[in-house]
C-alpha atoms as a PDB file:
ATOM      1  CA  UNK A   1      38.284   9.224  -7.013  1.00  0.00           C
ATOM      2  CA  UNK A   2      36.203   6.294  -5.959  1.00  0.00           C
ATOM      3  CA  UNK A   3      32.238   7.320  -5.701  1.00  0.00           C
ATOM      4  CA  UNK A   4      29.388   5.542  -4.007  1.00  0.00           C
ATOM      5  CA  UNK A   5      27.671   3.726  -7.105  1.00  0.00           C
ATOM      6  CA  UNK A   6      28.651   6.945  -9.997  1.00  0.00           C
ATOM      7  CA  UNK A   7      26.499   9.328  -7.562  1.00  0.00           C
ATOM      8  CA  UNK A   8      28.808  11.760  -6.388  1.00  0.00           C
ATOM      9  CA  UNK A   9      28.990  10.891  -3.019  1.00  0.00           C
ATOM     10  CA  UNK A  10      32.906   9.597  -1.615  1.00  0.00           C
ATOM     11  CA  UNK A  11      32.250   6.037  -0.584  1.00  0.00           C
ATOM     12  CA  UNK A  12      33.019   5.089   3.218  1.00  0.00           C
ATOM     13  CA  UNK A  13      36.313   4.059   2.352  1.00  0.00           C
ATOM     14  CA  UNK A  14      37.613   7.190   0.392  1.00  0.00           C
ATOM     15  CA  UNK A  15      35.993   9.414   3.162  1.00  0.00           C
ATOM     16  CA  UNK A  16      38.282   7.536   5.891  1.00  0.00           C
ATOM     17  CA  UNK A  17      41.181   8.207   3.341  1.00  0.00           C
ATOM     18  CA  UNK A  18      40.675  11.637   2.801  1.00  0.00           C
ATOM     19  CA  UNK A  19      40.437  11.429   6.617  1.00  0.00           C
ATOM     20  CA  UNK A  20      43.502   9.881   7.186  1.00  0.00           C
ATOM     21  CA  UNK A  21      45.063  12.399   4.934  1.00  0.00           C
ATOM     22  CA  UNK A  22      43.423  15.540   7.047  1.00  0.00           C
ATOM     23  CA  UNK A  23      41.478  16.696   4.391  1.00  0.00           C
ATOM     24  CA  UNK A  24      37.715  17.435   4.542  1.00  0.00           C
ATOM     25  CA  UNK A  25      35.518  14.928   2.549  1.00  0.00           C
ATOM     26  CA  UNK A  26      32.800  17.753   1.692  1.00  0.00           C
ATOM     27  CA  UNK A  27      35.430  19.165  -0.745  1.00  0.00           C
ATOM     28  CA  UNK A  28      34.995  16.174  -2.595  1.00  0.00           C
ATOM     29  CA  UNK A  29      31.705  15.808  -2.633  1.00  0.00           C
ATOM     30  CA  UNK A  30      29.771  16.804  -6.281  1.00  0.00           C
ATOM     31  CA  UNK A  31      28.232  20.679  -6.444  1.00  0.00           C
ATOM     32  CA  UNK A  32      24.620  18.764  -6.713  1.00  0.00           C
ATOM     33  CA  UNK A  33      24.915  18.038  -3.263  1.00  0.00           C
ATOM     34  CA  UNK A  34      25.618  21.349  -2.000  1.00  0.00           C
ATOM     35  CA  UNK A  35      22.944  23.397  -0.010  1.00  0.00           C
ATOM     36  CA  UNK A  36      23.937  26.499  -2.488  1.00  0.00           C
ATOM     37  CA  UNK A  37      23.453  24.215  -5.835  1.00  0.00           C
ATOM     38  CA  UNK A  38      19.089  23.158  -3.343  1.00  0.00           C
ATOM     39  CA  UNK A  39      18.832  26.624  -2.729  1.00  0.00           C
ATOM     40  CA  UNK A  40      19.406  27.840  -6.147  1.00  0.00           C
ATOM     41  CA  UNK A  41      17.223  25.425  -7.963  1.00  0.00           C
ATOM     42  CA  UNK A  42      14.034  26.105  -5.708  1.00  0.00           C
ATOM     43  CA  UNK A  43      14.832  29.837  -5.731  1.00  0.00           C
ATOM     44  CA  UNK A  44      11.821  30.919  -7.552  1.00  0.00           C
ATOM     45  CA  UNK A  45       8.164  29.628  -6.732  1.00  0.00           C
ATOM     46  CA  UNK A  46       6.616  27.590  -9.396  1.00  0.00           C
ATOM     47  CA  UNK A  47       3.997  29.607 -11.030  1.00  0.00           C
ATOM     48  CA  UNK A  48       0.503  27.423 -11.355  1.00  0.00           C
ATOM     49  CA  UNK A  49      -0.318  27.146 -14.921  1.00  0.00           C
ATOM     50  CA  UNK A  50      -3.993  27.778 -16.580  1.00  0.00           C
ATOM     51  CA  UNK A  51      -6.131  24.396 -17.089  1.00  0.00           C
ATOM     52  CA  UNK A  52      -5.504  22.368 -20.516  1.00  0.00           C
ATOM     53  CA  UNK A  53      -8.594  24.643 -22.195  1.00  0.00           C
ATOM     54  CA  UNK A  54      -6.129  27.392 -22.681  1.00  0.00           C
ATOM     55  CA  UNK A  55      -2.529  25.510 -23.840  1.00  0.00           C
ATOM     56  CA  UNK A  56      -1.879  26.664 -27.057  1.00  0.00           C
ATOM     57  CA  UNK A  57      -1.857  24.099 -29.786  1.00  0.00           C
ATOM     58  CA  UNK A  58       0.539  22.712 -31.571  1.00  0.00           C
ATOM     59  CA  UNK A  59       0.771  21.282 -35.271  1.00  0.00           C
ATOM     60  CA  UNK A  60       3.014  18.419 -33.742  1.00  0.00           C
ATOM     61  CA  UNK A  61       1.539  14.683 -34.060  1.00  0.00           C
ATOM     62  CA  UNK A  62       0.488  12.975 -30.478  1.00  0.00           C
ATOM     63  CA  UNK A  63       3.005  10.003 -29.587  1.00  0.00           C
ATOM     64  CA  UNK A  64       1.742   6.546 -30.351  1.00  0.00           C
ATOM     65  CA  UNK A  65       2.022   3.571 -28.879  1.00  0.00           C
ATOM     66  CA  UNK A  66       4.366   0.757 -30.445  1.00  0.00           C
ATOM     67  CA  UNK A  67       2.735  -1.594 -32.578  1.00  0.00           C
ATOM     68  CA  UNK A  68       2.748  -4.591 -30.715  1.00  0.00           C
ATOM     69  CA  UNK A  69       4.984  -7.290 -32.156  1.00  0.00           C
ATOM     70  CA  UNK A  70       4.355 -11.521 -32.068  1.00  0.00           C
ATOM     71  CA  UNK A  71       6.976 -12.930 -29.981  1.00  0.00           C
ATOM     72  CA  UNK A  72       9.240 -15.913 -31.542  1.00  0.00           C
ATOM     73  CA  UNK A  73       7.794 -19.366 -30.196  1.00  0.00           C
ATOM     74  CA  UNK A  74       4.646 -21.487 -29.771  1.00  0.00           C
ATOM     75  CA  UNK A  75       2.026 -19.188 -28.956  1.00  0.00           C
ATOM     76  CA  UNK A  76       0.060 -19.337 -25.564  1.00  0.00           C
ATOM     77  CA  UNK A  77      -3.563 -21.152 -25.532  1.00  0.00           C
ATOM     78  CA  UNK A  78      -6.128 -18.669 -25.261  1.00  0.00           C
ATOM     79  CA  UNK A  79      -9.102 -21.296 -23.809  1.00  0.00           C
ATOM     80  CA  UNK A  80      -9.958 -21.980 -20.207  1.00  0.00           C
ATOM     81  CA  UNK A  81     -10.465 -25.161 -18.601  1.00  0.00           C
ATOM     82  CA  UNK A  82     -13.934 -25.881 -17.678  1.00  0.00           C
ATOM     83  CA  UNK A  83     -14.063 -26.111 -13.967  1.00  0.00           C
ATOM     84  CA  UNK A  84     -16.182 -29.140 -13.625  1.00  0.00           C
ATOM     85  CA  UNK A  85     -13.265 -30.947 -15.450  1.00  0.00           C
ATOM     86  CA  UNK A  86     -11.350 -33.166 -13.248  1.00  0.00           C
ATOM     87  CA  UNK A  87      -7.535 -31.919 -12.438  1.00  0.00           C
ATOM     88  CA  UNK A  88      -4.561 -34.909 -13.093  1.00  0.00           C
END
């Protein structure tokens, strides 16, 4: 079936098909857009959770940021201009 970008919506031009061909377009439509499928996932209130003083820790290293790599090619100048300096 064609879909709206992947998203699981029927683009404007299937929905006039299915039209054409009497059929509903909400049967075609992807469970994740269903009021059931909202209602189910926000069944349950979200519990708030104690301040960061009381998570447990964990013997797993912190992330770390990528070591930054020189890019191929001249590199930039780092001076400045003095401003008194006449412009070309």
């Amino acid at each position: 079936m064609i879909r709206n970008g992947e998203t699981g919506i029927p683009c404007p031009h299937a929905c006039y098909a299915i039209w054409h061909n009497k059929q509903d377009p909400d049967d075609y439509l992807h469970m994740y857009y269903h009021k059931d499928t909202y209602l189910k996932a926000y069944e349950y209130a979200l519990q708030p959770i104690n301040g960061s003083h009381e998570w447990t820790k964990s013997s797993i290293q912190p992330v770390l940021p990528p070591v930054e790599k020189t890019m191929p090619g001249r590199p930039k100048k780092k001076r400045r201009k003095a401003k008194n300096k006449s412009k070309k």
